[in-house]
PDB file of N, CA and C in Angstrom:
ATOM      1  N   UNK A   1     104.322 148.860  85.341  1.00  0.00           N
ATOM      2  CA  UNK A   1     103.192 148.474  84.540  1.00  0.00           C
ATOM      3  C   UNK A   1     102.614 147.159  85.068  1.00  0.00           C
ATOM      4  N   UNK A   2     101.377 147.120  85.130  1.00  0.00           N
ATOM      5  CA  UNK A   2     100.728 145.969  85.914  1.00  0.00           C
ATOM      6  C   UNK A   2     100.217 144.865  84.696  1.00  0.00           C
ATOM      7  N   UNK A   3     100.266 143.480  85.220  1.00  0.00           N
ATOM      8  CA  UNK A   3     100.227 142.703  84.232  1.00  0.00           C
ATOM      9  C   UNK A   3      98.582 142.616  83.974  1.00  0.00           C
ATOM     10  N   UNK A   4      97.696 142.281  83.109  1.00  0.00           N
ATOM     11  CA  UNK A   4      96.339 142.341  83.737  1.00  0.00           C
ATOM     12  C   UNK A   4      96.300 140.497  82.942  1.00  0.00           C
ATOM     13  N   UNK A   5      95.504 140.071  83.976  1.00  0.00           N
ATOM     14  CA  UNK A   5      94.877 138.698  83.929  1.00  0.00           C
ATOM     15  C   UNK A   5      93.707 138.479  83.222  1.00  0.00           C
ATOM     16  N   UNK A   6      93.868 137.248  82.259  1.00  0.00           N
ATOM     17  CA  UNK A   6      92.459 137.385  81.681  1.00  0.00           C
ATOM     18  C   UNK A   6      91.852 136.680  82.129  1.00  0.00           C
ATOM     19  N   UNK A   7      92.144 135.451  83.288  1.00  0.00           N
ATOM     20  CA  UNK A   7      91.016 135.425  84.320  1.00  0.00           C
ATOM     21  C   UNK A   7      89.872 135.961  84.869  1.00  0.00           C
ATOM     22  N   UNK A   8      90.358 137.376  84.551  1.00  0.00           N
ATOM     23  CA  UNK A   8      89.807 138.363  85.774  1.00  0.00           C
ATOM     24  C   UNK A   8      87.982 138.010  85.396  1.00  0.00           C
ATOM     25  N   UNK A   9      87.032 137.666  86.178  1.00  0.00           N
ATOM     26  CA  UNK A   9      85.529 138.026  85.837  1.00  0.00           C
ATOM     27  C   UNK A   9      85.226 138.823  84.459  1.00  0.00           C
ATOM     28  N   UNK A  10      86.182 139.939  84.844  1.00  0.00           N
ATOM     29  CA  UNK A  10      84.987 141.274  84.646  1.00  0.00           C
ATOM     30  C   UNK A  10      85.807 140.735  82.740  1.00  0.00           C
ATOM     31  N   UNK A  11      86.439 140.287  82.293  1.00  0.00           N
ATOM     32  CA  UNK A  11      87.246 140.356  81.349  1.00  0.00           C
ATOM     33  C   UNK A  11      86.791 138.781  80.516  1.00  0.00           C
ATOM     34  N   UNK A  12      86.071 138.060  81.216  1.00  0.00           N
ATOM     35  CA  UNK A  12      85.400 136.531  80.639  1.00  0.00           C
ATOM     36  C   UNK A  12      84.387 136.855  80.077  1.00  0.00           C
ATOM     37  N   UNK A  13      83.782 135.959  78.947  1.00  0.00           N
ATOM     38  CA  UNK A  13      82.603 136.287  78.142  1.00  0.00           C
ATOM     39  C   UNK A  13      81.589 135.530  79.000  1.00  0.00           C
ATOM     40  N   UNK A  14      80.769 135.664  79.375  1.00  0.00           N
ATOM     41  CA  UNK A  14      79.391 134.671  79.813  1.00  0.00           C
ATOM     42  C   UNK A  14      79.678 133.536  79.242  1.00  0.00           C
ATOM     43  N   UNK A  15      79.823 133.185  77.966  1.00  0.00           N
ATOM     44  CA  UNK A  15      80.069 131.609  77.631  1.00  0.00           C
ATOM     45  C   UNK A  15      80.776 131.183  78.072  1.00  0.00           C
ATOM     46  N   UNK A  16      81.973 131.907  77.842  1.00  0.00           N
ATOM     47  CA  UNK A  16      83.268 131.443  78.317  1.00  0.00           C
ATOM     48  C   UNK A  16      82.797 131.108  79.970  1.00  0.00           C
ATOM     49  N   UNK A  17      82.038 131.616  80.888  1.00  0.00           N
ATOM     50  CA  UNK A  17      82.092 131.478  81.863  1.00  0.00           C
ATOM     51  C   UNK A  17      81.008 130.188  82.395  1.00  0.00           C
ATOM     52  N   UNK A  18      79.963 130.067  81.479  1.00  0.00           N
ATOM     53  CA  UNK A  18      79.377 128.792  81.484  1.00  0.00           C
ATOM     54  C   UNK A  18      80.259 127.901  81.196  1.00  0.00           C
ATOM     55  N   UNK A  19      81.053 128.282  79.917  1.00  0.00           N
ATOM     56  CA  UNK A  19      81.423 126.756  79.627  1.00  0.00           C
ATOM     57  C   UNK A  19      82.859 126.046  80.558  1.00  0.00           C
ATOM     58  N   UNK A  20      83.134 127.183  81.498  1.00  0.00           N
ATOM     59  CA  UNK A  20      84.295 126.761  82.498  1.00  0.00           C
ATOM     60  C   UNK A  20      83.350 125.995  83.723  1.00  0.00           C
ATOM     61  N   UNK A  21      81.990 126.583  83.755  1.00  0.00           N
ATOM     62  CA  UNK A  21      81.166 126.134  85.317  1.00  0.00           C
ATOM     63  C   UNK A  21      80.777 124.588  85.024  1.00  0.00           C
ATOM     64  N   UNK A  22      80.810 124.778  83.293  1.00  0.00           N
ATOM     65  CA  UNK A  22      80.306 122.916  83.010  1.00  0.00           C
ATOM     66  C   UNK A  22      81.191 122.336  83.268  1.00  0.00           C
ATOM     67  N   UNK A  23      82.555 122.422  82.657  1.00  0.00           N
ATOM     68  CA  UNK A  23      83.518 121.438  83.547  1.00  0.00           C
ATOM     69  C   UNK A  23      84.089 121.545  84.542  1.00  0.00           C
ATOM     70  N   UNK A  24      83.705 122.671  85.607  1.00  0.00           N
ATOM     71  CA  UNK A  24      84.099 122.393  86.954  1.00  0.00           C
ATOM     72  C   UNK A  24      82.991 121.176  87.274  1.00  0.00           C
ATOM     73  N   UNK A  25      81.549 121.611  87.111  1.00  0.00           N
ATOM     74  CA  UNK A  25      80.495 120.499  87.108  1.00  0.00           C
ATOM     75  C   UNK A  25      80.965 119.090  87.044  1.00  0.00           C
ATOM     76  N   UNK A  26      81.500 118.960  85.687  1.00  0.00           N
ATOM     77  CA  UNK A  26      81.590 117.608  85.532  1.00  0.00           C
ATOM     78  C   UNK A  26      83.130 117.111  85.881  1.00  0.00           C
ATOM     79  N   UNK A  27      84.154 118.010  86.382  1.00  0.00           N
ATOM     80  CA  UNK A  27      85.227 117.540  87.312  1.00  0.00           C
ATOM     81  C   UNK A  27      84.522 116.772  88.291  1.00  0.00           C
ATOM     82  N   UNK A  28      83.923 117.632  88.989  1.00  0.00           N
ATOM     83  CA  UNK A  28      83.215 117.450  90.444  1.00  0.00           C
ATOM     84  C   UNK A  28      82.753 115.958  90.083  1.00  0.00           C
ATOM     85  N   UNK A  29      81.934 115.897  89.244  1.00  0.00           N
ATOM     86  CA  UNK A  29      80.944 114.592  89.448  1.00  0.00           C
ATOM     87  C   UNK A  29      82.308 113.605  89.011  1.00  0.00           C
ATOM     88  N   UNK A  30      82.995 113.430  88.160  1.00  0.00           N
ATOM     89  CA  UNK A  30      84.241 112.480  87.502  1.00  0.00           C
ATOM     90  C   UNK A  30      85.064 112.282  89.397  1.00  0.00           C
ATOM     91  N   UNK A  31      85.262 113.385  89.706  1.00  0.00           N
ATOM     92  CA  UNK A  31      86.126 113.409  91.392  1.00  0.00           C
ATOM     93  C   UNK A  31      85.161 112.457  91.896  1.00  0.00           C
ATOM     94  N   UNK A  32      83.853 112.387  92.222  1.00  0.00           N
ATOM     95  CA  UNK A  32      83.324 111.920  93.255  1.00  0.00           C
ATOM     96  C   UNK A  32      83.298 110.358  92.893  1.00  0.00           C
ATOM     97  N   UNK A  33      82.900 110.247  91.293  1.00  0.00           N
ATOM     98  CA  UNK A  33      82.809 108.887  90.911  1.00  0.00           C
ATOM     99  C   UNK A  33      84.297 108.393  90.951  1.00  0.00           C
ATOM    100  N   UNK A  34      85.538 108.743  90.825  1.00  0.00           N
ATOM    101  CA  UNK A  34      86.808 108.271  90.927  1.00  0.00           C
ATOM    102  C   UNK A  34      86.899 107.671  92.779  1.00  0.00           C
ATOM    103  N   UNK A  35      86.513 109.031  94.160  1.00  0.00           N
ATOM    104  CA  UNK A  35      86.578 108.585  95.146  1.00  0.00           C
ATOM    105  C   UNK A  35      85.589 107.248  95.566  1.00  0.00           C
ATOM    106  N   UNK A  36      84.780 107.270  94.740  1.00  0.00           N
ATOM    107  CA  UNK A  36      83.378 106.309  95.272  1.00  0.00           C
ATOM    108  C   UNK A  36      84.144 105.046  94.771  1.00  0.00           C
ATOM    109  N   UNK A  37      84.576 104.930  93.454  1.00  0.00           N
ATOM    110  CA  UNK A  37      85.988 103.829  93.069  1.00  0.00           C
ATOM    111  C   UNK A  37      87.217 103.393  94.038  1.00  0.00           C
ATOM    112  N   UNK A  38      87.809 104.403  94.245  1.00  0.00           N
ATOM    113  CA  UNK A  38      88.973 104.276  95.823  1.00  0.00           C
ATOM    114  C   UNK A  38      88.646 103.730  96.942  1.00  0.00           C
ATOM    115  N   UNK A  39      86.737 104.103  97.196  1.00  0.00           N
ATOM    116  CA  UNK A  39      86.420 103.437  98.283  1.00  0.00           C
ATOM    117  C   UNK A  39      86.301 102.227  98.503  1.00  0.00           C
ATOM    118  N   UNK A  40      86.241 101.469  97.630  1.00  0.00           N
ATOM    119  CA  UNK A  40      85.500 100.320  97.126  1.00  0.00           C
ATOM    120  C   UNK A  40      87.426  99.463  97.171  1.00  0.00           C
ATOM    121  N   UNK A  41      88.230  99.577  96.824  1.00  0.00           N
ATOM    122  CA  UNK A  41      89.626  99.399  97.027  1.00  0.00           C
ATOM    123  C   UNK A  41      90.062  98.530  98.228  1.00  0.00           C
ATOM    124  N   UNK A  42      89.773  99.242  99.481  1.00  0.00           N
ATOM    125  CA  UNK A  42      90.071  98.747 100.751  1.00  0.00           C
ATOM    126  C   UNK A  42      89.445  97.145 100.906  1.00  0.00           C
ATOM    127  N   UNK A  43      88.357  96.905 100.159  1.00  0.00           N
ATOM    128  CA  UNK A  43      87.755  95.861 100.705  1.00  0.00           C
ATOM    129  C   UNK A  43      88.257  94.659  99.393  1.00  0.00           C
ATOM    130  N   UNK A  44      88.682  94.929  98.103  1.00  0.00           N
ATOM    131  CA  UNK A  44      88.672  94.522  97.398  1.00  0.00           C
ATOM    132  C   UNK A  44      90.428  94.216  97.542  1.00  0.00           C
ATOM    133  N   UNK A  45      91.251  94.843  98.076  1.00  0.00           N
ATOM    134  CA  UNK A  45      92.642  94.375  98.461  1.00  0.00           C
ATOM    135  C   UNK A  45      92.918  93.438  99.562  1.00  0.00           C
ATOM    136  N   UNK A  46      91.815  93.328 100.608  1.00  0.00           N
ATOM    137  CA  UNK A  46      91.766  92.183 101.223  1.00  0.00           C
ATOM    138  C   UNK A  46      91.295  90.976 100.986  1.00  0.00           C
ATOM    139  N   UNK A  47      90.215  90.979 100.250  1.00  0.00           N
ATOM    140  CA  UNK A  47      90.106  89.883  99.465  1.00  0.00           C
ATOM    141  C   UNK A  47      91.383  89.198  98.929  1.00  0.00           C
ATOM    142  N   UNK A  48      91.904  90.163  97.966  1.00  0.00           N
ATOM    143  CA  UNK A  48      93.358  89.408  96.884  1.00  0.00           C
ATOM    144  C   UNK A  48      94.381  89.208  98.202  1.00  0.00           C
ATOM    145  N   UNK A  49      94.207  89.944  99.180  1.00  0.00           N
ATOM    146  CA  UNK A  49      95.493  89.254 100.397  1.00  0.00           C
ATOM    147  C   UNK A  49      95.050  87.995 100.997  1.00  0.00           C
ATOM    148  N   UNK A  50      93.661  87.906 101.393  1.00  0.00           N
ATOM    149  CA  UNK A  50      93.296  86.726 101.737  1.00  0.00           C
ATOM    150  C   UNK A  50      93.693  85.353 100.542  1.00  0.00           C
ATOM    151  N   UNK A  51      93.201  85.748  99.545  1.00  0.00           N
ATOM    152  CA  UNK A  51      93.456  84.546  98.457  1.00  0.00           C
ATOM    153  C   UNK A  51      94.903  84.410  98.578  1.00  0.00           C
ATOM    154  N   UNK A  52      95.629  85.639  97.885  1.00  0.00           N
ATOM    155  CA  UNK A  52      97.395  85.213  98.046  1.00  0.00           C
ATOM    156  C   UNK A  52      97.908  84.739  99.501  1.00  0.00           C
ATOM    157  N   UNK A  53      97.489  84.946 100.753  1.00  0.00           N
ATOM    158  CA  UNK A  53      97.584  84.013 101.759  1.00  0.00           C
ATOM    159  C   UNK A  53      97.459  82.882 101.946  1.00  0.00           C
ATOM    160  N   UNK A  54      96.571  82.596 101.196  1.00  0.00           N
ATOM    161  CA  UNK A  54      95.862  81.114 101.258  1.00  0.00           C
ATOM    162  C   UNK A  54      96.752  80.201 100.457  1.00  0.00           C
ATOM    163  N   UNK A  55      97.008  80.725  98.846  1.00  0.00           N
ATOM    164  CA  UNK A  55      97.579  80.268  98.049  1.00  0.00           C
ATOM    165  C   UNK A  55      99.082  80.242  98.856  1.00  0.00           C
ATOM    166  N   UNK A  56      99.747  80.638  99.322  1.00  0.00           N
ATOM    167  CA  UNK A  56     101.179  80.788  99.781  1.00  0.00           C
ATOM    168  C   UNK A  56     101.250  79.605 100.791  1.00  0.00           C
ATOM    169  N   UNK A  57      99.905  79.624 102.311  1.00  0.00           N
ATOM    170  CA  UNK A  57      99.924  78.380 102.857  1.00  0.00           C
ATOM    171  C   UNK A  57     100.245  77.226 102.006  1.00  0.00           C
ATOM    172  N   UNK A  58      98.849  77.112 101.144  1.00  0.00           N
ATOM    173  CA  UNK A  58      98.582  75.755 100.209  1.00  0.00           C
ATOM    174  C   UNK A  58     100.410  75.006  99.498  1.00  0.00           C
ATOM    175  N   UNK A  59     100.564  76.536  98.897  1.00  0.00           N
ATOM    176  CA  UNK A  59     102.363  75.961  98.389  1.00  0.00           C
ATOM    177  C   UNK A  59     103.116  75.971  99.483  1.00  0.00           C
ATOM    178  N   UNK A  60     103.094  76.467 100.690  1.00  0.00           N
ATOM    179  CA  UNK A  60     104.247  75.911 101.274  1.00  0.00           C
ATOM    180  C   UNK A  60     103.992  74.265 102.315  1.00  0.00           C
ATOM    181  N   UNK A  61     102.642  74.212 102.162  1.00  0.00           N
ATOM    182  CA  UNK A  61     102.576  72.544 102.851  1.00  0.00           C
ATOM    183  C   UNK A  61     102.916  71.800 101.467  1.00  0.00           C
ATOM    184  N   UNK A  62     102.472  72.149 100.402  1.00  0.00           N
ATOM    185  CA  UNK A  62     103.080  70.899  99.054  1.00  0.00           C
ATOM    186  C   UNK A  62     104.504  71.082  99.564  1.00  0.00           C
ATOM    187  N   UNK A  63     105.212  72.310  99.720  1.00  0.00           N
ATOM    188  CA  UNK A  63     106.627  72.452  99.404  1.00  0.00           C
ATOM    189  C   UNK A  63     107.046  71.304 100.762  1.00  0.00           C
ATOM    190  N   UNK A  64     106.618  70.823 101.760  1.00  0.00           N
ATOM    191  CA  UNK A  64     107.040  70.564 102.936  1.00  0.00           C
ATOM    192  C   UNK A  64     106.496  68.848 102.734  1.00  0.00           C
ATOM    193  N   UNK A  65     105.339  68.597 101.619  1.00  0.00           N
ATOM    194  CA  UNK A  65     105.162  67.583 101.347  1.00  0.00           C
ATOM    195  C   UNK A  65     106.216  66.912 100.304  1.00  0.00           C
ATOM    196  N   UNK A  66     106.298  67.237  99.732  1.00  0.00           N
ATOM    197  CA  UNK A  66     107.450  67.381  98.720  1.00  0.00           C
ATOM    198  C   UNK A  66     108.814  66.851  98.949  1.00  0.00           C
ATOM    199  N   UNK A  67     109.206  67.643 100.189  1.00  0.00           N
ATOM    200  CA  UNK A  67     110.551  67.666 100.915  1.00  0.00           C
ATOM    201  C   UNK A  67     110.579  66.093 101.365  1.00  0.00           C
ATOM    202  N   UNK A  68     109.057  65.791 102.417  1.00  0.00           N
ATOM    203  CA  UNK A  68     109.101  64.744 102.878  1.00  0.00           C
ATOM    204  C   UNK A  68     109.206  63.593 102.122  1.00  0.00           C
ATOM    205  N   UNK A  69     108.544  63.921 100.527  1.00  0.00           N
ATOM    206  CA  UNK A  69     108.888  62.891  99.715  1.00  0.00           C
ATOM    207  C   UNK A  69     110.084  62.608  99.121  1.00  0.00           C
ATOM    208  N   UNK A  70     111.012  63.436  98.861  1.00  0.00           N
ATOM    209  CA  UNK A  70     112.115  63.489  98.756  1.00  0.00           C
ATOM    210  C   UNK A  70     113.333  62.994  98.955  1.00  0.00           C
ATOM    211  N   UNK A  71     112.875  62.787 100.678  1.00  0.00           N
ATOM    212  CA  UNK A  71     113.619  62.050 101.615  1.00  0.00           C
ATOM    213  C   UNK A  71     113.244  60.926 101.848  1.00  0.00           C
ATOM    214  N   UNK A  72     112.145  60.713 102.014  1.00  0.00           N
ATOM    215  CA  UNK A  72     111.554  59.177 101.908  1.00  0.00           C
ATOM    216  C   UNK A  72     112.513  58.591 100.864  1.00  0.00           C
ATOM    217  N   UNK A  73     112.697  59.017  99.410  1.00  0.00           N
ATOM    218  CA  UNK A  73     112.906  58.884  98.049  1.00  0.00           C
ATOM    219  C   UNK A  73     114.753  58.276  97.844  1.00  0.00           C
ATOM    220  N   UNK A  74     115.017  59.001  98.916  1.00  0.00           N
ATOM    221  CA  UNK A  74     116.817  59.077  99.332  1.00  0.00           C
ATOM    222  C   UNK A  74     117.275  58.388 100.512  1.00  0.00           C
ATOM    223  N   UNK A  75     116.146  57.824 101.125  1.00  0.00           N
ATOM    224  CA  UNK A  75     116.038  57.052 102.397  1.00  0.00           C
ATOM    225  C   UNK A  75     116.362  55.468 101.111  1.00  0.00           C
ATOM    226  N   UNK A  76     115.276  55.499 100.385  1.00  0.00           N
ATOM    227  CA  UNK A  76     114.630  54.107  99.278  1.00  0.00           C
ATOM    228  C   UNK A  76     115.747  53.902  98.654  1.00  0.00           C
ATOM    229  N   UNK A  77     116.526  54.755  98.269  1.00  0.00           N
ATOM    230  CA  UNK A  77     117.917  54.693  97.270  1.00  0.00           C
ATOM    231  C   UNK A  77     118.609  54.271  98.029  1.00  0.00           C
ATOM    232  N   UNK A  78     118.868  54.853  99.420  1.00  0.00           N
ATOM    233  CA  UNK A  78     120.115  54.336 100.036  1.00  0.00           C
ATOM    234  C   UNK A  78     120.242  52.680 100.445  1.00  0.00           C
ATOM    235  N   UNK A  79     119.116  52.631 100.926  1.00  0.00           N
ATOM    236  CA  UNK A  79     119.007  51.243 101.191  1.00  0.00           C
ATOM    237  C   UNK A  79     118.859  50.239 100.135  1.00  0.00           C
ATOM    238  N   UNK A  80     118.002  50.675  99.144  1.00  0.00           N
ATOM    239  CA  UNK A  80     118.160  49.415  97.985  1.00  0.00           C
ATOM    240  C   UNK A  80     119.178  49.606  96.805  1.00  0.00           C
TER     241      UNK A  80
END
């Protein structure tokens, strides 16, 4: 016994079959506006790498300024 699908065309009502073509429709357009979003990604993650680069330099010369003060600081103790 064969299973029958109610997929099948011949077995969909016309509405039913509009109202599946509207949201393939508006998949389609939601897909394209989601990829047109993704595209836009690539340029917007280099930005935040550039900044978090920058920011990471900036803290590691304080961190190296810091150090130097430190020692200056333990240089001042020892001697006085």
């Amino acid at each position: 016994m064969e299973k029958k699908s109610f997929d099948h065309p011949s077995i969909v009502s016309p509405k039913e079959t509009l109202d599946r073509l509207a949201g393939m429709v508006a998949l389609r357009a939601n897909t394209f506006e989601e990829i047109e979003k993704l595209s836009l990604l690539p340029e917007e993650l280099k930005r935040h790498d550039s900044f978090t680069t920058s920011m990471i330099n900036e803290m590691d010369e304080e961190r190296k300024r810091l150090k130097e003060r430190a020692g200056d600081w333990a240089e001042e103790m020892a001697e006085g």
